[in-house]
PDB file of N, CA and C in Angstrom:
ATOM      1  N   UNK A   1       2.062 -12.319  30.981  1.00  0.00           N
ATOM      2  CA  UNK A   1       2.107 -13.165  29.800  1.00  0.00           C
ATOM      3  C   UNK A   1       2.692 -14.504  30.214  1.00  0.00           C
ATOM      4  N   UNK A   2       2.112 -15.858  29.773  1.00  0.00           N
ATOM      5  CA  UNK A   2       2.344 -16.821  30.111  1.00  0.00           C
ATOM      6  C   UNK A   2       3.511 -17.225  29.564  1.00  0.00           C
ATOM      7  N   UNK A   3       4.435 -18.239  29.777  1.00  0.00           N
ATOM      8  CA  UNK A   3       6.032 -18.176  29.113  1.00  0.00           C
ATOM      9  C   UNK A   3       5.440 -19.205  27.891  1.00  0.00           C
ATOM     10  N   UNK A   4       6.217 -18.998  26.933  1.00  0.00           N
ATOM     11  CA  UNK A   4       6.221 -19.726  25.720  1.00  0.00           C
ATOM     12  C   UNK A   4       5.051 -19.114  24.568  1.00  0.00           C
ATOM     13  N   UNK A   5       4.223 -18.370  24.868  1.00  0.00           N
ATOM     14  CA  UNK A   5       3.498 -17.596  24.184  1.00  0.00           C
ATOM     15  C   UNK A   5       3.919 -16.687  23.689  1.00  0.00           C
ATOM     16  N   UNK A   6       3.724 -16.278  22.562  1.00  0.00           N
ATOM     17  CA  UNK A   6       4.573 -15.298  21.564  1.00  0.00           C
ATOM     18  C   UNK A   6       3.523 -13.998  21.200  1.00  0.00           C
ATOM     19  N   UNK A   7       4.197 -13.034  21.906  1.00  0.00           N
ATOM     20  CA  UNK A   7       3.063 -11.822  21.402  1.00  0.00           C
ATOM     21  C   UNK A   7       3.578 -11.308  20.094  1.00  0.00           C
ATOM     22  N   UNK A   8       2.604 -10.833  19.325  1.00  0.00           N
ATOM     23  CA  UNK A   8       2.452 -10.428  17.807  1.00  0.00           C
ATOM     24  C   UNK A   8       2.775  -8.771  18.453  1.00  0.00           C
ATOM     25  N   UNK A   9       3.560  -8.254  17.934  1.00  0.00           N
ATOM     26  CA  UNK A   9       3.909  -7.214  17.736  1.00  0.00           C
ATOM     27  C   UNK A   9       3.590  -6.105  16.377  1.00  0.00           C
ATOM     28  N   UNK A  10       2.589  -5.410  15.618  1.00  0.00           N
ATOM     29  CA  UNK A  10       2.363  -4.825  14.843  1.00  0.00           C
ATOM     30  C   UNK A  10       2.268  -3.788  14.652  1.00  0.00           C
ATOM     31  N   UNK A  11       2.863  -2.987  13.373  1.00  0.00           N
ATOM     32  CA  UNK A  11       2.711  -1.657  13.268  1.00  0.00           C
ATOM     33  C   UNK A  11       0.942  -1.156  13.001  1.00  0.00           C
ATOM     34  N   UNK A  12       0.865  -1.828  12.268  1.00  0.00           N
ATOM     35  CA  UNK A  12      -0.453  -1.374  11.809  1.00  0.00           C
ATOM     36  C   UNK A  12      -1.629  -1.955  11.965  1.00  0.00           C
ATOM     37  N   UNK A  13      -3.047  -1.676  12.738  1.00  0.00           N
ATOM     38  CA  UNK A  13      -3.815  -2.673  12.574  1.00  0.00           C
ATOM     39  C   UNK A  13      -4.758  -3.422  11.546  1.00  0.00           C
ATOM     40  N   UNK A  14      -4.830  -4.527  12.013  1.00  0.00           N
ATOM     41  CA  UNK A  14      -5.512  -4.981  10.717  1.00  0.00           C
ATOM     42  C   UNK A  14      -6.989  -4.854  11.192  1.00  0.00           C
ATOM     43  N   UNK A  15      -7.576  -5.301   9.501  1.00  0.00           N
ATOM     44  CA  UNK A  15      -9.439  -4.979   9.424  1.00  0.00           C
ATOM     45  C   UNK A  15      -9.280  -6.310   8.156  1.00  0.00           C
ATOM     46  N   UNK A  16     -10.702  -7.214   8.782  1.00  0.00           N
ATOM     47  CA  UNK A  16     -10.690  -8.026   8.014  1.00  0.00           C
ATOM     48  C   UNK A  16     -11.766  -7.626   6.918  1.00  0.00           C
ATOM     49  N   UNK A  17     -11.206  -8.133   5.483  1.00  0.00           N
ATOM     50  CA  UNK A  17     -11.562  -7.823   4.132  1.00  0.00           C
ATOM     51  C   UNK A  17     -11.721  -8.990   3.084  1.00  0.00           C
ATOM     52  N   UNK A  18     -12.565  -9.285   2.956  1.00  0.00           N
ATOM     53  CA  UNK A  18     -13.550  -9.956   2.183  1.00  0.00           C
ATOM     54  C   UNK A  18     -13.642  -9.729   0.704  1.00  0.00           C
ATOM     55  N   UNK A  19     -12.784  -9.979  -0.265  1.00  0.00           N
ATOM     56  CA  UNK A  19     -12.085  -9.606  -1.235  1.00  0.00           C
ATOM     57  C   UNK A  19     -11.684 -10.096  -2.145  1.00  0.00           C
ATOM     58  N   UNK A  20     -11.678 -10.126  -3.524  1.00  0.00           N
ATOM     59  CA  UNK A  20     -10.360 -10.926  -4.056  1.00  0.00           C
ATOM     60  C   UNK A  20      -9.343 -10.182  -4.401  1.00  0.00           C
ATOM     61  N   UNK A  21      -8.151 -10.157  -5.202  1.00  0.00           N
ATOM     62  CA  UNK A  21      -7.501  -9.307  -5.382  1.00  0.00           C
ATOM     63  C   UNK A  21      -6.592  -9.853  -6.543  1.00  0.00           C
ATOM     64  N   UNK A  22      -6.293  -9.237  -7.934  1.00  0.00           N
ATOM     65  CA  UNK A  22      -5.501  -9.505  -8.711  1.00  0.00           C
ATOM     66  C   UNK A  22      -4.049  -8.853  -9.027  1.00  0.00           C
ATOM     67  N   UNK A  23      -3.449  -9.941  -9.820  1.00  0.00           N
ATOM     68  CA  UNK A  23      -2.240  -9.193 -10.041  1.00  0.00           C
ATOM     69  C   UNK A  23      -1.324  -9.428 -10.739  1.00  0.00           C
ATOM     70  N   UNK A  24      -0.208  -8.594 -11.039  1.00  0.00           N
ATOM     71  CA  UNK A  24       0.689  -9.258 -12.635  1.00  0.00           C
ATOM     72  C   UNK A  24       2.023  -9.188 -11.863  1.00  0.00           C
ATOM     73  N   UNK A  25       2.865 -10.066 -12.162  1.00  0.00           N
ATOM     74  CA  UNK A  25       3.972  -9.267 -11.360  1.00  0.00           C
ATOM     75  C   UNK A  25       4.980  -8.544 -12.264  1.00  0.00           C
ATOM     76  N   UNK A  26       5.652  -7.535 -11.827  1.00  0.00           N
ATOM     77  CA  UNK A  26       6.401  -6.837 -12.530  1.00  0.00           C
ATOM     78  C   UNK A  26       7.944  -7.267 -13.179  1.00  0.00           C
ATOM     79  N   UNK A  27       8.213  -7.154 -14.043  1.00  0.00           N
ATOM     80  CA  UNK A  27       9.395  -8.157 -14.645  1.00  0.00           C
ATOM     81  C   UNK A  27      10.552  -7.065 -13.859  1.00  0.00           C
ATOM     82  N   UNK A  28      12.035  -7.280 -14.275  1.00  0.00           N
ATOM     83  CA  UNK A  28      12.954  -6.695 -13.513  1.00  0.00           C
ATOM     84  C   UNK A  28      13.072  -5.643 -15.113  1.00  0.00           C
ATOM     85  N   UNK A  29      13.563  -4.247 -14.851  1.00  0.00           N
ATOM     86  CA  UNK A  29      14.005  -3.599 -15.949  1.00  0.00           C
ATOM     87  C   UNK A  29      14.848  -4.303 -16.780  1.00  0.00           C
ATOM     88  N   UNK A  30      14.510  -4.100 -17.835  1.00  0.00           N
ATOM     89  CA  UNK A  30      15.426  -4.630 -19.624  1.00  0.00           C
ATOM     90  C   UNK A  30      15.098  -6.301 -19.216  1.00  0.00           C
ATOM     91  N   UNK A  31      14.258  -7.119 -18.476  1.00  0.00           N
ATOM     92  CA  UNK A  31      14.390  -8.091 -18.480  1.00  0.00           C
ATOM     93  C   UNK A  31      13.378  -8.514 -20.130  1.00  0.00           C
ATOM     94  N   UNK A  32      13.780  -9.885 -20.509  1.00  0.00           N
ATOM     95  CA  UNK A  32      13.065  -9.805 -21.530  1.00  0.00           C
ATOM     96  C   UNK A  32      12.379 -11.424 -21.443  1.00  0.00           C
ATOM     97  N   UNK A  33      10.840 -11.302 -21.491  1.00  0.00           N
ATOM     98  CA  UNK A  33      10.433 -12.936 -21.866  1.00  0.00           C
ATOM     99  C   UNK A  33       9.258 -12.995 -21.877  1.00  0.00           C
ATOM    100  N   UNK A  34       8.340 -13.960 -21.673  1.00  0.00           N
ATOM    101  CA  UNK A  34       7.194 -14.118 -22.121  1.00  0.00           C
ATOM    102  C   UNK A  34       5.937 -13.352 -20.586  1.00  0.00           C
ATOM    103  N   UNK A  35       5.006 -13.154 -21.032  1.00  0.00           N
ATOM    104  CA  UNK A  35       4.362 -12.483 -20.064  1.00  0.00           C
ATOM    105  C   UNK A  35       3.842 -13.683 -18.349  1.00  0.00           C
ATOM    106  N   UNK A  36       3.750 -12.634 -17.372  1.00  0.00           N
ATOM    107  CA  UNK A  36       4.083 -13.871 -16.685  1.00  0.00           C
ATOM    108  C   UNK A  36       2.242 -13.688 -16.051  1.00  0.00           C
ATOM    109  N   UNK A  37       1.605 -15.204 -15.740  1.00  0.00           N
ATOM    110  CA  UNK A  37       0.323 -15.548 -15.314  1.00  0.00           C
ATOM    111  C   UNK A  37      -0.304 -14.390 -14.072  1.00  0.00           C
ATOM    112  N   UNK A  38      -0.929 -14.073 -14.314  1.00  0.00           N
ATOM    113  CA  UNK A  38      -1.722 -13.371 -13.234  1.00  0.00           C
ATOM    114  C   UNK A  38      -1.736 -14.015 -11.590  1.00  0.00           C
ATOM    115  N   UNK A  39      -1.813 -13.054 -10.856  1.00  0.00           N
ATOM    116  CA  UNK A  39      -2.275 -13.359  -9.320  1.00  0.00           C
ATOM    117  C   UNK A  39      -3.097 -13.238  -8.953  1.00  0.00           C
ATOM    118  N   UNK A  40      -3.573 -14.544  -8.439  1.00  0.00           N
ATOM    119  CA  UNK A  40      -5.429 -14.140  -8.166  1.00  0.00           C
ATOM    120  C   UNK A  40      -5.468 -14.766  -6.385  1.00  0.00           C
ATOM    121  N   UNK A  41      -6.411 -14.239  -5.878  1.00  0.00           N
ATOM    122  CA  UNK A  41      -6.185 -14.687  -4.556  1.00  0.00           C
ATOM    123  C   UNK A  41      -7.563 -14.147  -3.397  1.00  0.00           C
ATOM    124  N   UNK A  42      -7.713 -14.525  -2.272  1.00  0.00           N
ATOM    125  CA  UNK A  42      -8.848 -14.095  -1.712  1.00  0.00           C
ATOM    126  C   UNK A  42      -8.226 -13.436  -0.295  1.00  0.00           C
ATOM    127  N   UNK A  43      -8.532 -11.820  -0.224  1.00  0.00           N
ATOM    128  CA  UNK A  43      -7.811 -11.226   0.660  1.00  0.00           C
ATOM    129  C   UNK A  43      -8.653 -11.391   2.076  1.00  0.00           C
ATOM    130  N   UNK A  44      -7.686 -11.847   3.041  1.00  0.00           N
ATOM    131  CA  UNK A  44      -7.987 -11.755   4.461  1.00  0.00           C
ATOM    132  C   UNK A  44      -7.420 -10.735   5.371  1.00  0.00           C
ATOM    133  N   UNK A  45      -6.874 -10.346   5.108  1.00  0.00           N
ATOM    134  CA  UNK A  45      -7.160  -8.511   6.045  1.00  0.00           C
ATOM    135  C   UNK A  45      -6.290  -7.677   5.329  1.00  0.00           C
ATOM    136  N   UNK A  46      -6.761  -6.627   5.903  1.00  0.00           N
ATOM    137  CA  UNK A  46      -5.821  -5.357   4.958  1.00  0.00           C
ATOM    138  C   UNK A  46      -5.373  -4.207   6.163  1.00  0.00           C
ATOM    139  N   UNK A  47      -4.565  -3.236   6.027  1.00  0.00           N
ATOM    140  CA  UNK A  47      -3.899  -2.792   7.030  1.00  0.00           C
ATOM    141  C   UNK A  47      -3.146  -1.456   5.965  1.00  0.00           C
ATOM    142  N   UNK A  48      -2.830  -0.271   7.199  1.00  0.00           N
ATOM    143  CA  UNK A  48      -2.420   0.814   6.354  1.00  0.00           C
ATOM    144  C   UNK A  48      -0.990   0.173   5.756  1.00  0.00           C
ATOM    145  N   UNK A  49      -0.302  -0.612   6.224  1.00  0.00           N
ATOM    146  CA  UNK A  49       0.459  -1.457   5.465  1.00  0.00           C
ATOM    147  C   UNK A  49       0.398  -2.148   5.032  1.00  0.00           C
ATOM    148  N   UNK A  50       0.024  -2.981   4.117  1.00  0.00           N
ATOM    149  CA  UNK A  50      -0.225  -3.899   3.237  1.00  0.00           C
ATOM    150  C   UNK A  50      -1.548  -4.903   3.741  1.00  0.00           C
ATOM    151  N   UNK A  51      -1.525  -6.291   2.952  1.00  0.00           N
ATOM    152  CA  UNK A  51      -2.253  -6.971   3.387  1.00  0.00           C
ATOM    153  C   UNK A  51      -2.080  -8.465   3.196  1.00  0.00           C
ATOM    154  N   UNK A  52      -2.880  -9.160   3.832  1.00  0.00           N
ATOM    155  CA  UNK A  52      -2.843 -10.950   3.930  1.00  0.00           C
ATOM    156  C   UNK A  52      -3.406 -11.441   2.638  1.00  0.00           C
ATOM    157  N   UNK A  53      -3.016 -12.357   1.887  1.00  0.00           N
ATOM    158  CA  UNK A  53      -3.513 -12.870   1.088  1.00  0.00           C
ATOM    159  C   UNK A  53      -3.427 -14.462   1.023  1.00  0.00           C
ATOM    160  N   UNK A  54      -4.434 -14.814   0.170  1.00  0.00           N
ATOM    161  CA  UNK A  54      -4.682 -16.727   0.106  1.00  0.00           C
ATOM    162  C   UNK A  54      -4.911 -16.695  -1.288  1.00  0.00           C
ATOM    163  N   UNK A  55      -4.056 -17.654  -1.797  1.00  0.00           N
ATOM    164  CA  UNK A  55      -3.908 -17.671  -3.505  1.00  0.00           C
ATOM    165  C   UNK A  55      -3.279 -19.264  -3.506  1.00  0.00           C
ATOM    166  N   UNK A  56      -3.974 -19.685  -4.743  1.00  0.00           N
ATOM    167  CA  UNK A  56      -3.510 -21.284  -5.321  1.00  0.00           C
ATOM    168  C   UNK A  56      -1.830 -21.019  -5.555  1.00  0.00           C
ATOM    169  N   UNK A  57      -1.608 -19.908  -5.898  1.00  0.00           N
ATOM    170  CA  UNK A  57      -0.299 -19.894  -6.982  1.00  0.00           C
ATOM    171  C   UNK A  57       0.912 -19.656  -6.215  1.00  0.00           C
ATOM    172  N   UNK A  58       2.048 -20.135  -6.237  1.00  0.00           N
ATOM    173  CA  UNK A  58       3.574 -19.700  -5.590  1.00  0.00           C
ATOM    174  C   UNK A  58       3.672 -18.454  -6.118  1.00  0.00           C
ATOM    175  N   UNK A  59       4.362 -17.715  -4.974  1.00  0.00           N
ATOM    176  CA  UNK A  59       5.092 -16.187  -5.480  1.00  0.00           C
ATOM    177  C   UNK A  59       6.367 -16.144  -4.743  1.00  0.00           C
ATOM    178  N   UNK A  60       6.961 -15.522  -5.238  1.00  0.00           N
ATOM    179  CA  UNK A  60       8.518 -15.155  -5.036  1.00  0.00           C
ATOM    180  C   UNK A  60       8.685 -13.963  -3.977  1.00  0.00           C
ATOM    181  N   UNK A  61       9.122 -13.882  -2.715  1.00  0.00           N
ATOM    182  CA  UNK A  61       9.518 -13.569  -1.984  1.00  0.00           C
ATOM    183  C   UNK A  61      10.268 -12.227  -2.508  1.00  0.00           C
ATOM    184  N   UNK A  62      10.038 -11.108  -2.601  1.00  0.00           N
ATOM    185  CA  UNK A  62      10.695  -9.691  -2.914  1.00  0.00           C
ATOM    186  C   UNK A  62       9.967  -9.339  -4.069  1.00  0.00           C
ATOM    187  N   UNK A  63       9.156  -9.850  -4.766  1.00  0.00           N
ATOM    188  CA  UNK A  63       8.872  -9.817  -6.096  1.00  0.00           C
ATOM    189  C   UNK A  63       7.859  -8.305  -5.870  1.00  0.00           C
ATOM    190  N   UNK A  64       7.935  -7.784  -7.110  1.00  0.00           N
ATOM    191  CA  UNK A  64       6.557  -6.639  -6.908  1.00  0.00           C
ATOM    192  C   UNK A  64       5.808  -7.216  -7.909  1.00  0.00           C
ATOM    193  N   UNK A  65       4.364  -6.474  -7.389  1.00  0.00           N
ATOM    194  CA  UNK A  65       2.895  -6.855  -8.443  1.00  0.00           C
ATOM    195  C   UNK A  65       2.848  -5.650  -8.645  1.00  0.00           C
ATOM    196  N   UNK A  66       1.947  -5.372  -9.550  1.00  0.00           N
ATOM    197  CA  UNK A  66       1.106  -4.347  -9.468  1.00  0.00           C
ATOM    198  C   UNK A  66      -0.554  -5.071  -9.416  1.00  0.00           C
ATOM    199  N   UNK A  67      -1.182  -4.035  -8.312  1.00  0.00           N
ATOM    200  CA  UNK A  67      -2.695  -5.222  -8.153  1.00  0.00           C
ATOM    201  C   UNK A  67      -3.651  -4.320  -8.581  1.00  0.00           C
ATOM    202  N   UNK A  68      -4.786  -4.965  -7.916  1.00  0.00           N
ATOM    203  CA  UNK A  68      -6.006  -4.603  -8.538  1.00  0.00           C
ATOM    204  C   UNK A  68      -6.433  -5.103  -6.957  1.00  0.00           C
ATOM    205  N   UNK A  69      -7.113  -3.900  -6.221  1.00  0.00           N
ATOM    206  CA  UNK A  69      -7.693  -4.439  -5.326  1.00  0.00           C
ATOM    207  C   UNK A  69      -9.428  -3.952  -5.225  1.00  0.00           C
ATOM    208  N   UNK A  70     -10.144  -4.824  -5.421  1.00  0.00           N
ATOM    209  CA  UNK A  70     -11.733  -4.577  -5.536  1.00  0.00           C
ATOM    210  C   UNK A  70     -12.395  -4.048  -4.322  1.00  0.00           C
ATOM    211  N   UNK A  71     -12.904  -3.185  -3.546  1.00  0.00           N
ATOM    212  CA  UNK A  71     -13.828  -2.643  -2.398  1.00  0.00           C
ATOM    213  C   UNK A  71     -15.501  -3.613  -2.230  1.00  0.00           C
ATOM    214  N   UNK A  72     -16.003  -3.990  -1.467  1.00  0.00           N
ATOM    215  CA  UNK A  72     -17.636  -4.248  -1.286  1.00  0.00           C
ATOM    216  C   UNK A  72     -18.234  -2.684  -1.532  1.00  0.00           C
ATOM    217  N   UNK A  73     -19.188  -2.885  -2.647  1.00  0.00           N
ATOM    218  CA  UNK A  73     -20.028  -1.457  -2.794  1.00  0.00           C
ATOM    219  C   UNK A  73     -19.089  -0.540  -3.513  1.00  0.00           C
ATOM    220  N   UNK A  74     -17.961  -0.466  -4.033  1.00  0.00           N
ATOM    221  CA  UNK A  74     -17.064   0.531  -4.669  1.00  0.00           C
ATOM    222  C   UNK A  74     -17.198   0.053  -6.635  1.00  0.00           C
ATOM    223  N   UNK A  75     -17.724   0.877  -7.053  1.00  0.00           N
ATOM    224  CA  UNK A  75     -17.350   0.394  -8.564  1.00  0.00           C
ATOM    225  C   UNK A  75     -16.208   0.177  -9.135  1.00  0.00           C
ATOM    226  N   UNK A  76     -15.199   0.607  -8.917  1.00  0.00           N
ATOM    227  CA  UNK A  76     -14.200   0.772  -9.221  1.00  0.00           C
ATOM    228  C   UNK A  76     -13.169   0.276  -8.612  1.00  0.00           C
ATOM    229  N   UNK A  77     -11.834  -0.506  -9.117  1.00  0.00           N
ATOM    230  CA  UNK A  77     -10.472  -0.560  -8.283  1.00  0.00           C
ATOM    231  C   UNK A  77      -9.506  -0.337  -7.957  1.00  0.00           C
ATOM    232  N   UNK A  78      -9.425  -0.600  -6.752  1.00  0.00           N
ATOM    233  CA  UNK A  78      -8.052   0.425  -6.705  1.00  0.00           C
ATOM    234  C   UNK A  78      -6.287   0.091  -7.072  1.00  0.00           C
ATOM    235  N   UNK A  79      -5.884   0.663  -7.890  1.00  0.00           N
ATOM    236  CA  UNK A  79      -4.774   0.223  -8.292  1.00  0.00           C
ATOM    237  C   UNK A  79      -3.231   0.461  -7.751  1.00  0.00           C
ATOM    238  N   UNK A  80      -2.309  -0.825  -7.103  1.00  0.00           N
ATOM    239  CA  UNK A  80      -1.604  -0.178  -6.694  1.00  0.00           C
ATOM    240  C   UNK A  80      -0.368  -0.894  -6.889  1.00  0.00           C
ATOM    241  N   UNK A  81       0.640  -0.593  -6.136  1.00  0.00           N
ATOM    242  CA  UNK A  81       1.813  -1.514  -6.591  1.00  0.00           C
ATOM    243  C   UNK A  81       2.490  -1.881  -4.964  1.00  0.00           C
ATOM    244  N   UNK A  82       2.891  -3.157  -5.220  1.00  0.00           N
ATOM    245  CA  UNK A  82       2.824  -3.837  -3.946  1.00  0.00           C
ATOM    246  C   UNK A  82       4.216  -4.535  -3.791  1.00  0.00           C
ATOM    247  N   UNK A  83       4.901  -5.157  -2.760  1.00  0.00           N
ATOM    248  CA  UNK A  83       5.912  -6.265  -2.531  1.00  0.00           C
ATOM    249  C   UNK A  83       5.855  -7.395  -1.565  1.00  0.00           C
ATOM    250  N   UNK A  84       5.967  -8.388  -2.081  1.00  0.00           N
ATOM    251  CA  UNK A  84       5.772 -10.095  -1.644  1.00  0.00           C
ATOM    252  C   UNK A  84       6.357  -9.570  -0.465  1.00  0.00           C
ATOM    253  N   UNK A  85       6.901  -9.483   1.125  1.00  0.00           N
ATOM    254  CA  UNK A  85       7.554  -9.536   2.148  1.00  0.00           C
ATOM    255  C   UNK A  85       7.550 -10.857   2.668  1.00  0.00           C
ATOM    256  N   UNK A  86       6.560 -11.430   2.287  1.00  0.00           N
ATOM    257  CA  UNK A  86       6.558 -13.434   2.847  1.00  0.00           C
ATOM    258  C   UNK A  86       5.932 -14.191   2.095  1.00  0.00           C
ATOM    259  N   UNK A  87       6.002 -15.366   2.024  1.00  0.00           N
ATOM    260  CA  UNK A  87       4.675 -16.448   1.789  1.00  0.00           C
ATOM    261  C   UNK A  87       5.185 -17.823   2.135  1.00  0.00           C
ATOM    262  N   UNK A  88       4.280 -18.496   2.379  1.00  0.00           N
ATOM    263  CA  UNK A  88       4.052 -19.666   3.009  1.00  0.00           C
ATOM    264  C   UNK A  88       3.312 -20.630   2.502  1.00  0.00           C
ATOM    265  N   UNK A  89       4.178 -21.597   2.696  1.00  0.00           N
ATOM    266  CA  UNK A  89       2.743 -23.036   2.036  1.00  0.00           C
ATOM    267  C   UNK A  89       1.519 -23.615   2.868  1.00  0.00           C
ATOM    268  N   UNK A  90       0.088 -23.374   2.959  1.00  0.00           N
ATOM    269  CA  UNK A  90      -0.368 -24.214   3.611  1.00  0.00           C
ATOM    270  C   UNK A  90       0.158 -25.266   3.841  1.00  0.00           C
ATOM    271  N   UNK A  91      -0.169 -25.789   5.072  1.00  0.00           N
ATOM    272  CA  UNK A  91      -0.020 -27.404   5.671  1.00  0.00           C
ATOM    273  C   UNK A  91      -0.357 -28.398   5.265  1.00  0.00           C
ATOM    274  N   UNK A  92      -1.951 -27.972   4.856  1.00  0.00           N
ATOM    275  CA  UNK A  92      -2.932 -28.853   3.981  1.00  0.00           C
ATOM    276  C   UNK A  92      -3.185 -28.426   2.929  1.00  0.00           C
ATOM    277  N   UNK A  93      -3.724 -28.624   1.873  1.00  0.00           N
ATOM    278  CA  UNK A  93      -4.036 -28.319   0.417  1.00  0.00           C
ATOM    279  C   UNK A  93      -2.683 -27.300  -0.435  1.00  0.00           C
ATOM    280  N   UNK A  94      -3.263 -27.095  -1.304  1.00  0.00           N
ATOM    281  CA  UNK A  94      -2.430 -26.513  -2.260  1.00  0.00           C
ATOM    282  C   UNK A  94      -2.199 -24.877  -2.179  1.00  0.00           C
ATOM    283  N   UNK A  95      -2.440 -24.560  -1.249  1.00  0.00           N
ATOM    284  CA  UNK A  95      -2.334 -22.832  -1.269  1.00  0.00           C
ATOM    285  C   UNK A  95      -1.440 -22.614  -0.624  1.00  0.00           C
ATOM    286  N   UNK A  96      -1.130 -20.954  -0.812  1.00  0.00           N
ATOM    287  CA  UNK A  96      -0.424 -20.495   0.175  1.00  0.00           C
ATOM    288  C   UNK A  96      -1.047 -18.781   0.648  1.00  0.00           C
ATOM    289  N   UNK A  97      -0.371 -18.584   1.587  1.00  0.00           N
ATOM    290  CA  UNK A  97      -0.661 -17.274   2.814  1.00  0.00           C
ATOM    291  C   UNK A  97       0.896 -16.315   2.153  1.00  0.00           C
ATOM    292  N   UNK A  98       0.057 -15.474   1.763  1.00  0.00           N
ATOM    293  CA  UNK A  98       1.221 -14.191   1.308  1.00  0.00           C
ATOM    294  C   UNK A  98       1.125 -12.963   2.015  1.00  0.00           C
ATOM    295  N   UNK A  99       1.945 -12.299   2.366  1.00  0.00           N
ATOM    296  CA  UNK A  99       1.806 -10.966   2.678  1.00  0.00           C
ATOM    297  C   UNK A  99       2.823  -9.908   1.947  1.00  0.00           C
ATOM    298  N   UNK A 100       1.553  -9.448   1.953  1.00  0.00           N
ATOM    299  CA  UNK A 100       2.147  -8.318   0.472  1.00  0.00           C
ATOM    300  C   UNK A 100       2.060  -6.540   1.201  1.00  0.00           C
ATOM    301  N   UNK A 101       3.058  -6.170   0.650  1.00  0.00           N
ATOM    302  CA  UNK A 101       3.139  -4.335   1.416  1.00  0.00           C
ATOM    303  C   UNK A 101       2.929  -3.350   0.489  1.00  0.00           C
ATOM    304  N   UNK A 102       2.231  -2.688   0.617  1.00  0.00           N
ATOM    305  CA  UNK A 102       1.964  -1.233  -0.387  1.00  0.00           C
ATOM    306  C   UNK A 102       3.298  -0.647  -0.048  1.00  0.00           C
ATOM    307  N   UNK A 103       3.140  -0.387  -1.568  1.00  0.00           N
ATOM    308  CA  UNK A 103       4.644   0.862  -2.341  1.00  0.00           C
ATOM    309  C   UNK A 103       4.010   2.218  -2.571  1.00  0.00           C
ATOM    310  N   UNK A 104       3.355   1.710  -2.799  1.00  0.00           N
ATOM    311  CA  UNK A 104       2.552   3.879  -3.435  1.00  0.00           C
ATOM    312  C   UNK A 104       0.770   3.615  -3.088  1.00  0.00           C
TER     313      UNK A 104
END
């Protein structure tokens, strides 16, 4: 390995997924207030641990969703509940790169 190059170390591999994926995020127990905007976003890989996501919208770092993740060829979606572990602002434009981890 050449010096200054950084190897990616991963548990799980990824498979790239072609996707969108929605989502609400979950308020904290007894919290009380108005309902909060949906997460919408276009998924770039998925992994037995979670997955990459690209979305217009800021998310909060620890936060849980519960999503909606759509299959190519599947009628149906699959529903699950997830946690923010990162996100990032693009460089350029208005998005950001999230990575989100399956809970159940």
């Amino acid at each position: 390995m050449q010096r200054g190059k950084k190897r990616v170390k991963r548990r799980y591999t990824r498979y790239a997924l072609t996707s969108k994926l929605r989502g609400t995020e979950i308020s904290l127990v007894g919290a009380i207030g108005k309902r909060k905007n949906p997460i919408r976003g276009q998924i770039q890989n998925i992994s037995a641990g979670g997955l990459c996501l690209h979305t217009p919208q800021p998310v909060h770092v620890a936060s849980l969703l519960r999503c909606e993740i759509p299959f190519p060829r599947v009628p149906v979606s699959i529903p699950t509940l997830m946690q923010v572990r990162w996100a990032y602002k693009e460089p350029t434009g208005n998005s950001y790169r999230v990575g989100l981890q399956f809970l159940l």
